[in-house]
C-alpha atoms as a PDB file:
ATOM      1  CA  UNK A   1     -17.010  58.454   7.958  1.00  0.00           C
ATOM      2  CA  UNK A   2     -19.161  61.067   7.834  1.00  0.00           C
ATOM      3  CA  UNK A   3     -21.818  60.857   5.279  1.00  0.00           C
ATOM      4  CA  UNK A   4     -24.831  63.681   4.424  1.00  0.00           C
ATOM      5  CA  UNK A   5     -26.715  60.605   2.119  1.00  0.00           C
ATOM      6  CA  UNK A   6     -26.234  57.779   4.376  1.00  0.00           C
ATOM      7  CA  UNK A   7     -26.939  57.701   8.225  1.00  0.00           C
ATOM      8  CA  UNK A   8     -26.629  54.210   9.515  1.00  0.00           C
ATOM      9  CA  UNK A   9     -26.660  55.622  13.037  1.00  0.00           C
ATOM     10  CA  UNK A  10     -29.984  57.068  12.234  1.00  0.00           C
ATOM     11  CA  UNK A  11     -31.397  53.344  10.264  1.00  0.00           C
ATOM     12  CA  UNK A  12     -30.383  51.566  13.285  1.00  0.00           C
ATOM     13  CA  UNK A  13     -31.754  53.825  15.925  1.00  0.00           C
ATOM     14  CA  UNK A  14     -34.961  54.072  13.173  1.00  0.00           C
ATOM     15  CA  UNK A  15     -34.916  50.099  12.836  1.00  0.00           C
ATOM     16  CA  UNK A  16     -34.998  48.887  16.660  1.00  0.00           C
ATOM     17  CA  UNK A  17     -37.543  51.414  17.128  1.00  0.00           C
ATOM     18  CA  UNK A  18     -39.912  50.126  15.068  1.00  0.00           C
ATOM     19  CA  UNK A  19     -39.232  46.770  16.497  1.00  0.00           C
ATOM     20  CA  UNK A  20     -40.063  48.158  19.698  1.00  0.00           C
ATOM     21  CA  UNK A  21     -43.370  50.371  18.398  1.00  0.00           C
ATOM     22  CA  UNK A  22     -43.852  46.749  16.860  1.00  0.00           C
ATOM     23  CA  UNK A  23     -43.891  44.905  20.531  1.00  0.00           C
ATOM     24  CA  UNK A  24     -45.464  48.140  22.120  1.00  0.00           C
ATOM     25  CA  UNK A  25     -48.697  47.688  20.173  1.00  0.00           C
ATOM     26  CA  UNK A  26     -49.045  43.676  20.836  1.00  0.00           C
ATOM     27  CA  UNK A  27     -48.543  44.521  24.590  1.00  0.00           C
ATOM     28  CA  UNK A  28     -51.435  47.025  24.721  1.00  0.00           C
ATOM     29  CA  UNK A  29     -53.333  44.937  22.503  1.00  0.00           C
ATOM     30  CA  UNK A  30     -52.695  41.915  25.060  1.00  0.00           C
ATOM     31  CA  UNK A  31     -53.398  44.112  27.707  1.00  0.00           C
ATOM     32  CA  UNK A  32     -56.626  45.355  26.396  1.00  0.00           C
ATOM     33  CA  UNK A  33     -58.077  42.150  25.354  1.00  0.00           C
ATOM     34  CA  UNK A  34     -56.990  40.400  27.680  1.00  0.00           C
ATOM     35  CA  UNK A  35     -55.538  37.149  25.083  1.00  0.00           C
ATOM     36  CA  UNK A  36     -52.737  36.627  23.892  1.00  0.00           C
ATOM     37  CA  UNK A  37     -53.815  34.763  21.301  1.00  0.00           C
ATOM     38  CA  UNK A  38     -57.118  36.755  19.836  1.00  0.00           C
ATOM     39  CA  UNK A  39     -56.402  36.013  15.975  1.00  0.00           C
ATOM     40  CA  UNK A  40     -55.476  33.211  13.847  1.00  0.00           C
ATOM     41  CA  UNK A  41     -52.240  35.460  13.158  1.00  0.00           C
ATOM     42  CA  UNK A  42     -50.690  35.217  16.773  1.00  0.00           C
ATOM     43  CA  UNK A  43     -50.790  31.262  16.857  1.00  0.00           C
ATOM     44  CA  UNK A  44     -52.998  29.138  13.852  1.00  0.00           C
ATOM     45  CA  UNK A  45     -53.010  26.284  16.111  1.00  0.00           C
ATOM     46  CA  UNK A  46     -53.848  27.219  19.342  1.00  0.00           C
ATOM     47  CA  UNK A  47     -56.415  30.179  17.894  1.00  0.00           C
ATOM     48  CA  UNK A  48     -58.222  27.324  15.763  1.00  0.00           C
ATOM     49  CA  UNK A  49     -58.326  24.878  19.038  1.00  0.00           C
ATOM     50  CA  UNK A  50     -59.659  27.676  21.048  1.00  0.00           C
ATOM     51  CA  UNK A  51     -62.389  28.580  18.772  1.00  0.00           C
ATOM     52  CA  UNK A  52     -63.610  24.974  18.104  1.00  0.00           C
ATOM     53  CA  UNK A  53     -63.947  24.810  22.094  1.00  0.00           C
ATOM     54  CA  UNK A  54     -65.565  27.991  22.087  1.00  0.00           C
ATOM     55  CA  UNK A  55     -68.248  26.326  19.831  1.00  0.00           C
ATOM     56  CA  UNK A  56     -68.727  23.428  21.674  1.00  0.00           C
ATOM     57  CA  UNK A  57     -69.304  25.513  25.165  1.00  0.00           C
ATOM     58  CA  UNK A  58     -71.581  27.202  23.480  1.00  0.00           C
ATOM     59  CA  UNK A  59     -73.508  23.880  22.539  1.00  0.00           C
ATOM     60  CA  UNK A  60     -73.549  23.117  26.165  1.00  0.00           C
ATOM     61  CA  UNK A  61     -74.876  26.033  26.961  1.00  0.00           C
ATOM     62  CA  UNK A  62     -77.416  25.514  25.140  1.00  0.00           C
ATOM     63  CA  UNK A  63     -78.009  22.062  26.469  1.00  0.00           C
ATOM     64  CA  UNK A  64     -77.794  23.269  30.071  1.00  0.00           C
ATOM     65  CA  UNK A  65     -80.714  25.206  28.953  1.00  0.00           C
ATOM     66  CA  UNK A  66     -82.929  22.151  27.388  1.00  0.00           C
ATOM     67  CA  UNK A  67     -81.905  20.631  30.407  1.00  0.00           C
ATOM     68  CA  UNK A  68     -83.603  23.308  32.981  1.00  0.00           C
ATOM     69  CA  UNK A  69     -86.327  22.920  30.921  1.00  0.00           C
ATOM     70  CA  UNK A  70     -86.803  19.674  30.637  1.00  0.00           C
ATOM     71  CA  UNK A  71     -85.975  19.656  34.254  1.00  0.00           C
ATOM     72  CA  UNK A  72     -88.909  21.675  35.054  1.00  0.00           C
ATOM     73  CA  UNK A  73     -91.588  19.469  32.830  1.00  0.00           C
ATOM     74  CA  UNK A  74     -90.225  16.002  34.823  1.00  0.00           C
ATOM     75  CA  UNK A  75     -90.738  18.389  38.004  1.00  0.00           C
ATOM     76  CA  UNK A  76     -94.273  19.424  37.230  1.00  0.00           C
ATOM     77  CA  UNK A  77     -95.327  16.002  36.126  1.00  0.00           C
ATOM     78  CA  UNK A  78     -93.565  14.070  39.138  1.00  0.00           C
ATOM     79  CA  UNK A  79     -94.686  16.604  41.730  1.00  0.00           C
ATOM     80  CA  UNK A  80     -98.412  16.525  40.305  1.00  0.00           C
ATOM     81  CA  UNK A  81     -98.614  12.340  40.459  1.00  0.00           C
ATOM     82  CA  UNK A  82     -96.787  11.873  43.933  1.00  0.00           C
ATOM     83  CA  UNK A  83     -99.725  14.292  44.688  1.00  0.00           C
ATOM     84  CA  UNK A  84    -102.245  12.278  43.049  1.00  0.00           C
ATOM     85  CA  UNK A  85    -101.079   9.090  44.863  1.00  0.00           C
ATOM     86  CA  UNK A  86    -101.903  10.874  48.123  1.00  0.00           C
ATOM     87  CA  UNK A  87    -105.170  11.025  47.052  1.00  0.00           C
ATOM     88  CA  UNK A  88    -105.411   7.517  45.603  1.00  0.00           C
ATOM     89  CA  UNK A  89    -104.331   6.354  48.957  1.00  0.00           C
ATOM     90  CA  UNK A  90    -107.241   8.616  50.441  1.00  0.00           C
ATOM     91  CA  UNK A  91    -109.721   7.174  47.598  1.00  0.00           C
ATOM     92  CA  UNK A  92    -108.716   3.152  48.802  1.00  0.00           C
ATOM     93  CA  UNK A  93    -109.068   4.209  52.486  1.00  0.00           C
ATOM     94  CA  UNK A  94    -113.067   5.837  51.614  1.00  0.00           C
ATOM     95  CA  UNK A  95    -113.711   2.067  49.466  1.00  0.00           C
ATOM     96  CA  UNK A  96    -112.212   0.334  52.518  1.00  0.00           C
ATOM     97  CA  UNK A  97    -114.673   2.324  55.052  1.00  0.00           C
ATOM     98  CA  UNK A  98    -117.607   1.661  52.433  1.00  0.00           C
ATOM     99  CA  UNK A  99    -117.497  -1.543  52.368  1.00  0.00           C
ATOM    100  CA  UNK A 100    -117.827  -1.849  56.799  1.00  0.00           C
ATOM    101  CA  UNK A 101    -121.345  -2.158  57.997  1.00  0.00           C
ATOM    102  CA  UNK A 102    -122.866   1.110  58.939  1.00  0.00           C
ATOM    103  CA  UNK A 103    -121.345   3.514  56.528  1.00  0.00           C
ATOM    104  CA  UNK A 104    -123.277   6.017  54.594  1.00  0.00           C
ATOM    105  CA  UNK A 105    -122.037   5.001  51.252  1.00  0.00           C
ATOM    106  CA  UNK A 106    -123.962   7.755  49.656  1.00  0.00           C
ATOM    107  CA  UNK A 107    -121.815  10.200  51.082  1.00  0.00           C
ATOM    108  CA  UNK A 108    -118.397   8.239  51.122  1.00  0.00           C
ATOM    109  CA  UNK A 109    -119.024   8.149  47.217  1.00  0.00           C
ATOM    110  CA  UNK A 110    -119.679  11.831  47.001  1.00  0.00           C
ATOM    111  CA  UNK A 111    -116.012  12.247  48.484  1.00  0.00           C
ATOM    112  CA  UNK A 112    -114.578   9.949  46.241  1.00  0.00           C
ATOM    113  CA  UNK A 113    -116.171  11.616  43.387  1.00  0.00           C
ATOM    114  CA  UNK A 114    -114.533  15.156  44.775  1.00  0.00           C
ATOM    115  CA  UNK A 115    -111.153  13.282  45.268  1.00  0.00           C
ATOM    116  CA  UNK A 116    -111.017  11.870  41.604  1.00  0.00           C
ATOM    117  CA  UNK A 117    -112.094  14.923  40.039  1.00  0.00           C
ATOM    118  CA  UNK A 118    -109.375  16.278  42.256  1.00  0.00           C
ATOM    119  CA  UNK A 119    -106.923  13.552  40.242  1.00  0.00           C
ATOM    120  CA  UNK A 120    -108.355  14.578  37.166  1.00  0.00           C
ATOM    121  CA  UNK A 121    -107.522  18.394  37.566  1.00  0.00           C
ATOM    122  CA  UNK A 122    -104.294  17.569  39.020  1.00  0.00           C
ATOM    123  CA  UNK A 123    -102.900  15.867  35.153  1.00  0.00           C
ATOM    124  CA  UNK A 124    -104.717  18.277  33.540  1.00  0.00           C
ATOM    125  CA  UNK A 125    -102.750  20.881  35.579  1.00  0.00           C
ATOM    126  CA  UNK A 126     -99.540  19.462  35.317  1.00  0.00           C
ATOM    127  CA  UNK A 127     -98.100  21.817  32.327  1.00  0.00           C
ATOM    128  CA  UNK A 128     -95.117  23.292  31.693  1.00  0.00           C
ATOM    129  CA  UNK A 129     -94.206  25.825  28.545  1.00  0.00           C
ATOM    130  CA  UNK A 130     -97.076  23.164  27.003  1.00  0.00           C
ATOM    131  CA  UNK A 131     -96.629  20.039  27.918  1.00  0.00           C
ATOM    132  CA  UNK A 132     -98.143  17.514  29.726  1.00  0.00           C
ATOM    133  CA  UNK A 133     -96.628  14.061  30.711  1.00  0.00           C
ATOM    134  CA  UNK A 134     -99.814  13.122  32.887  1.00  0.00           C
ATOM    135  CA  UNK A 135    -103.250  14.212  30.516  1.00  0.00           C
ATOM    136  CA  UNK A 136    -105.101  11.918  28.229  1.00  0.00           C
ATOM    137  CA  UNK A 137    -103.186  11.836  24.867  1.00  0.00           C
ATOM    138  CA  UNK A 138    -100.009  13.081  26.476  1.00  0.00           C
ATOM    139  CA  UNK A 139     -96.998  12.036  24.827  1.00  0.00           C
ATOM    140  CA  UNK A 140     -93.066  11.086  25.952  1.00  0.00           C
ATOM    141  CA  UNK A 141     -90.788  14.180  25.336  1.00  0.00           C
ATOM    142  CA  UNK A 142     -87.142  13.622  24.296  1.00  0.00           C
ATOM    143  CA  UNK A 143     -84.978  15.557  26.840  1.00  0.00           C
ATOM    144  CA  UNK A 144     -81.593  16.588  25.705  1.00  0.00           C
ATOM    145  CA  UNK A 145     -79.065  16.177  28.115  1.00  0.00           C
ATOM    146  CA  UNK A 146     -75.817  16.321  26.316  1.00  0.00           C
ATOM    147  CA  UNK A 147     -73.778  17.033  23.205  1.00  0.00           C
ATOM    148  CA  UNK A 148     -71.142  15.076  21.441  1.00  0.00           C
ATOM    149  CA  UNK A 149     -68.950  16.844  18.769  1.00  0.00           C
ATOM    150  CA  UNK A 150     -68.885  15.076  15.545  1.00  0.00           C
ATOM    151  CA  UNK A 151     -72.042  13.374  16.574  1.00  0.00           C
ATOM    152  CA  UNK A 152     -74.756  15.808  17.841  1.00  0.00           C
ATOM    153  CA  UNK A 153     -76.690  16.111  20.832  1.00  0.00           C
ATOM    154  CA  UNK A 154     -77.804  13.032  22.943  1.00  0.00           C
ATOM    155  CA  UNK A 155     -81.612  12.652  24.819  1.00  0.00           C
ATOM    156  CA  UNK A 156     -83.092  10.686  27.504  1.00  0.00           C
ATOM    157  CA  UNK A 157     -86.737   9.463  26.906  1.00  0.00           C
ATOM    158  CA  UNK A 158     -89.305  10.641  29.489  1.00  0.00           C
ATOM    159  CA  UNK A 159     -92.427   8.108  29.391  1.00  0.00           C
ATOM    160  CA  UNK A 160     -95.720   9.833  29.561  1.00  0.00           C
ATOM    161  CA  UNK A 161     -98.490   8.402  31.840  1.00  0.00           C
ATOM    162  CA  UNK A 162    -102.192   8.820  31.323  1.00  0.00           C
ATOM    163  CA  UNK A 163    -103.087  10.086  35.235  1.00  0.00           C
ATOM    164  CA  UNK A 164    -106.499  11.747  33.644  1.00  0.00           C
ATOM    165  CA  UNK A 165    -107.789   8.041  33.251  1.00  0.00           C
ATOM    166  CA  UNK A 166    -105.522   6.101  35.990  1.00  0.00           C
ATOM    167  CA  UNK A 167    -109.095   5.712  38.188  1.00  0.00           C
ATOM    168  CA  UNK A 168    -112.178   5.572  35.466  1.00  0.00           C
ATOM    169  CA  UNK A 169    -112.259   1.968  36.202  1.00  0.00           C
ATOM    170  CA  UNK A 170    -111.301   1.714  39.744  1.00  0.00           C
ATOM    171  CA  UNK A 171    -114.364   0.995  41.962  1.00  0.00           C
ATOM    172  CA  UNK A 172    -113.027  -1.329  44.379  1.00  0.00           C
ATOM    173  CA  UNK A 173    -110.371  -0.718  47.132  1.00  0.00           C
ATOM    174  CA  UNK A 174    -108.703  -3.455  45.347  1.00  0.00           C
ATOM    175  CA  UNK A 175    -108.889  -2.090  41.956  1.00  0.00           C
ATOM    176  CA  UNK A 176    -107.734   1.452  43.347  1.00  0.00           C
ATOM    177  CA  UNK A 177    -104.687  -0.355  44.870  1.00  0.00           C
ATOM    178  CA  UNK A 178    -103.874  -1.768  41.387  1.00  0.00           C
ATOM    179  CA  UNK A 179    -104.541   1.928  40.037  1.00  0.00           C
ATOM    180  CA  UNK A 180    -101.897   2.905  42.876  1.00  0.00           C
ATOM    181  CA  UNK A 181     -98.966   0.402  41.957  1.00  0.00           C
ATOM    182  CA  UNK A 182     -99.477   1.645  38.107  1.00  0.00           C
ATOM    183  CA  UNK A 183     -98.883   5.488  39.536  1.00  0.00           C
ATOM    184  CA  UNK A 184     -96.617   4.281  41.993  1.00  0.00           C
ATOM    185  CA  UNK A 185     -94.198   2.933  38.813  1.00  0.00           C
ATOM    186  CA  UNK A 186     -95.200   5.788  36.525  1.00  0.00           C
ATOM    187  CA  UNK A 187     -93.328   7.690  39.465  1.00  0.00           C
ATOM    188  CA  UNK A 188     -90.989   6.098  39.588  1.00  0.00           C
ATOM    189  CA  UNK A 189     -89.635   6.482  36.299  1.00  0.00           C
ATOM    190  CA  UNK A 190     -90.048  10.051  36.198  1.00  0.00           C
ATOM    191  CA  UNK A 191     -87.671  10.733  39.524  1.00  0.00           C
ATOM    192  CA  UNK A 192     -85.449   8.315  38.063  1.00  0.00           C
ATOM    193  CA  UNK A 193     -85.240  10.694  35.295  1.00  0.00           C
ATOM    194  CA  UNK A 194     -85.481  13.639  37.549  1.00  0.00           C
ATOM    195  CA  UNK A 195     -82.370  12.273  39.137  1.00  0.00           C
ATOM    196  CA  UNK A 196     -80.605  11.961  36.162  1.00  0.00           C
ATOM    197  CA  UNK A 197     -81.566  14.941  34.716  1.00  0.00           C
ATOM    198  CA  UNK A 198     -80.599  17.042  37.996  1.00  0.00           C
ATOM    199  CA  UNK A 199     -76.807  15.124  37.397  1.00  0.00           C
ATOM    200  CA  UNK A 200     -76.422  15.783  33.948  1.00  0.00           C
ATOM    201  CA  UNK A 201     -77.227  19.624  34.606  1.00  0.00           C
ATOM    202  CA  UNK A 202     -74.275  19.523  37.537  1.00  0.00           C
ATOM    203  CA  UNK A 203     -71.804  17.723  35.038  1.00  0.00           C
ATOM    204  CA  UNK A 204     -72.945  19.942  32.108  1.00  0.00           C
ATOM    205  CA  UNK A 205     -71.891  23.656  34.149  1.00  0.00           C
ATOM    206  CA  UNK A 206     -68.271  21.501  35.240  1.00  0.00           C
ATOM    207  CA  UNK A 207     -67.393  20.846  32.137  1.00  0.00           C
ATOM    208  CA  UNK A 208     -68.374  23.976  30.686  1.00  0.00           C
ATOM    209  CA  UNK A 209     -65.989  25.331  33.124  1.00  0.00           C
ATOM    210  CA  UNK A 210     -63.144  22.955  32.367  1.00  0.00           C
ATOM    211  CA  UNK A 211     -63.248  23.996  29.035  1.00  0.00           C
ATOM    212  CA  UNK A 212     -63.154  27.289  29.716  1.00  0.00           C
ATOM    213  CA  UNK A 213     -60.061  27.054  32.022  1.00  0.00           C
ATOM    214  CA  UNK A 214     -58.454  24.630  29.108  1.00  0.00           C
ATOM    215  CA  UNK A 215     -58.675  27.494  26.580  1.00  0.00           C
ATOM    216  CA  UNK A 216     -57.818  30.288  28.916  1.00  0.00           C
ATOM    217  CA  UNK A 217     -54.421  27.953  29.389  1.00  0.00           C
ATOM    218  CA  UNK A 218     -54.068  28.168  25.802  1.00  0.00           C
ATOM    219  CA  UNK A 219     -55.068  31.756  24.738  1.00  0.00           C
ATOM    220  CA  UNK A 220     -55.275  34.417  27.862  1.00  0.00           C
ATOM    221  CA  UNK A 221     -52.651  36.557  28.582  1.00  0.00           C
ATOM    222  CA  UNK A 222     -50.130  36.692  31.296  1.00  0.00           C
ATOM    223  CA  UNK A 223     -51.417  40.310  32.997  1.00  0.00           C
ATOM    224  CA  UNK A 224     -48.839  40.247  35.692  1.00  0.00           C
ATOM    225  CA  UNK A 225     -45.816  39.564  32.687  1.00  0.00           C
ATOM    226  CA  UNK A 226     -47.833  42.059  30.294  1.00  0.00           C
ATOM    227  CA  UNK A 227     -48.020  44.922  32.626  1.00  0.00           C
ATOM    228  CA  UNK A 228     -44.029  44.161  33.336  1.00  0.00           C
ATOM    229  CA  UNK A 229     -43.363  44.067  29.380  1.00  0.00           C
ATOM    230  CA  UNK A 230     -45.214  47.158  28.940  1.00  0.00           C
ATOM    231  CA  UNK A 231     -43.501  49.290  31.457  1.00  0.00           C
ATOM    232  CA  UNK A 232     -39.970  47.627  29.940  1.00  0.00           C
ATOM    233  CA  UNK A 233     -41.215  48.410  26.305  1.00  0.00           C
ATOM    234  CA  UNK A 234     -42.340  52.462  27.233  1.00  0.00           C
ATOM    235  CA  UNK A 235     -38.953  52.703  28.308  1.00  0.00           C
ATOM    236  CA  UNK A 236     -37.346  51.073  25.091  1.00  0.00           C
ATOM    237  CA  UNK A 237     -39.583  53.609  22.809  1.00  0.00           C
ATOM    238  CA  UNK A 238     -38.433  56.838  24.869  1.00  0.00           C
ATOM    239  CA  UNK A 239     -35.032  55.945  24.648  1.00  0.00           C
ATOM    240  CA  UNK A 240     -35.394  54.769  21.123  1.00  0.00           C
ATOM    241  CA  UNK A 241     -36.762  58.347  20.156  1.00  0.00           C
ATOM    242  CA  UNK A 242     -33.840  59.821  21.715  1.00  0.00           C
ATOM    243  CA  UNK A 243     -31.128  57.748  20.009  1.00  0.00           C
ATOM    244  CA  UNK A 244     -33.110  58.575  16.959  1.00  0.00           C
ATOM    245  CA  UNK A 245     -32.576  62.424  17.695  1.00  0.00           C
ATOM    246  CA  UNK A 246     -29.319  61.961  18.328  1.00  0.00           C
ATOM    247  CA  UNK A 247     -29.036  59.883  15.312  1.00  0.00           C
ATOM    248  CA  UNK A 248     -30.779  62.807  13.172  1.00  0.00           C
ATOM    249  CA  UNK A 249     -28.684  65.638  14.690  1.00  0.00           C
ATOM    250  CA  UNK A 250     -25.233  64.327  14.093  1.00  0.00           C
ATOM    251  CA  UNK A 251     -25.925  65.345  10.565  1.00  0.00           C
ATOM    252  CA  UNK A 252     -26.396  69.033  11.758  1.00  0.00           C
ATOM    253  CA  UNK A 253     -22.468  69.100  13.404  1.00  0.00           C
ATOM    254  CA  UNK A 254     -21.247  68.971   9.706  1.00  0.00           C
ATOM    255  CA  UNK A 255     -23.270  72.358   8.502  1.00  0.00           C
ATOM    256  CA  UNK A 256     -20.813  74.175  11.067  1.00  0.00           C
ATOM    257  CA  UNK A 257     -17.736  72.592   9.127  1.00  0.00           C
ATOM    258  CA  UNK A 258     -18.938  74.826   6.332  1.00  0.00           C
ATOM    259  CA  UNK A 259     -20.062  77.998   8.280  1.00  0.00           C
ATOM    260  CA  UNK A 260     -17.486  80.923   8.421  1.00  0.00           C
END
């Protein structure tokens, strides 16, 4: 039937597409964000996982950042006292020559005196962004090297070591080989924690990446499918508009039922 008030032809053809304008504009939206899910609207559950991950990479990041810089002040400090024991070993060597008959001991102390200033300007020295593990007074530093969600960040303890005074007292070769063992350990500890530090930076950027793989499985978009469902869905809208028109203009045939 025939009908100039009611054209179901015309609120189907209207009705699909919408549905297809509908799946059009997710498509291109896909497309040109590159997600699938972008918004708590496309999926609640995997949009509120992805965003808590988001946080926490962005926690390590900023982790992975305390840890260069802590890196670096545990570099300066251990690369300033391996330096220092050099010279230590070079100060025991001038006591050991000082003490054979013969020696000018006036001017073997004069080069001791240059090689413990030489110490002493060496911790002083050793500062990076302001701090000093090897100077009188310095203090240990708390590095960060991790994060834990729920809990907060975790920190390895980096033991300062008073290189400024490690020789005051040392006047002997003997006492200068105790003053050696002390640095020796002090150095230790700090490429221990050089060591550790240098690992926890490597885990740190793979799991930064694992997460980042984990919620592209959950929220980026197909490209290859997309592009396919685009090209599918431009067709559906052109012919869409034309069953539409065809819809609209079967209206029209009845004005020439009434035309003389």
């Amino acid at each position: 039937m025939a009908s100039i008030l009611t054209n179901a032809s015309a609120m189907t053809a209207l009705q699909t597409l919408s549905a297809t304008n509908k799946n059009l504009a997710t498509t291109q939206d896909r497309i040109a964000t590159g997600q699938r899910v972008s918004t708590a609207s496309d999926n609640a559950a995997y949009w509120s996982i992805a965003t808590g991950m988001r946080t926490q990479n962005s926690a390590l990041s900023a982790v992975k950042d305390g840890l260069g810089l802590g890196a670096s002040i545990v570099d300066t400090a251990y690369t300033s006292l391996t330096k220092a024991i050099d010279l230590a070993q070079k100060i025991q060597a001038k006591y050991v020559a000082k003490e054979t008959p013969g020696t000018d001991g006036a001017i073997i102390d004069a080069d001791i005196a240059q090689f413990k200033a030489q110490i002493v300007e060496m911790a002083k020295g050793a500062t990076f962004q302001g701090v000093n593990l090897l100077k009188t007074g310095g203090t240990a530093q708390n590095i960060v090297t991790g994060y834990e969600a729920g809990t907060g960040v975790t920190t390895i303890a980096v033991a300062a070591f008073d290189l400024e005074a490690a020789l005051t007292t040392a006047t002997t070769s003997a006492t200068v080989g105790t003053a050696i063992d002390t640095m020796k350990a002090a150095a230790a500890g700090l490429g221990s924690a050089k060591t550790r530090i240098d690992t926890q930076v490597s885990f740190t950027s793979s799991l930064m990446d694992a997460i980042d793989r984990g919620v592209g499985q959950l929220v980026d978009a197909d490209m290859n499918a997309e592009s396919a469902r685009l090209s599918a869905l431009q067709v559906q809208q052109q012919l869409g508009i034309q069953a539409l028109s065809i819809a609209n203009s079967g209206n029209q045939s009845i004005l020439s039922l009434f035309r003389g």
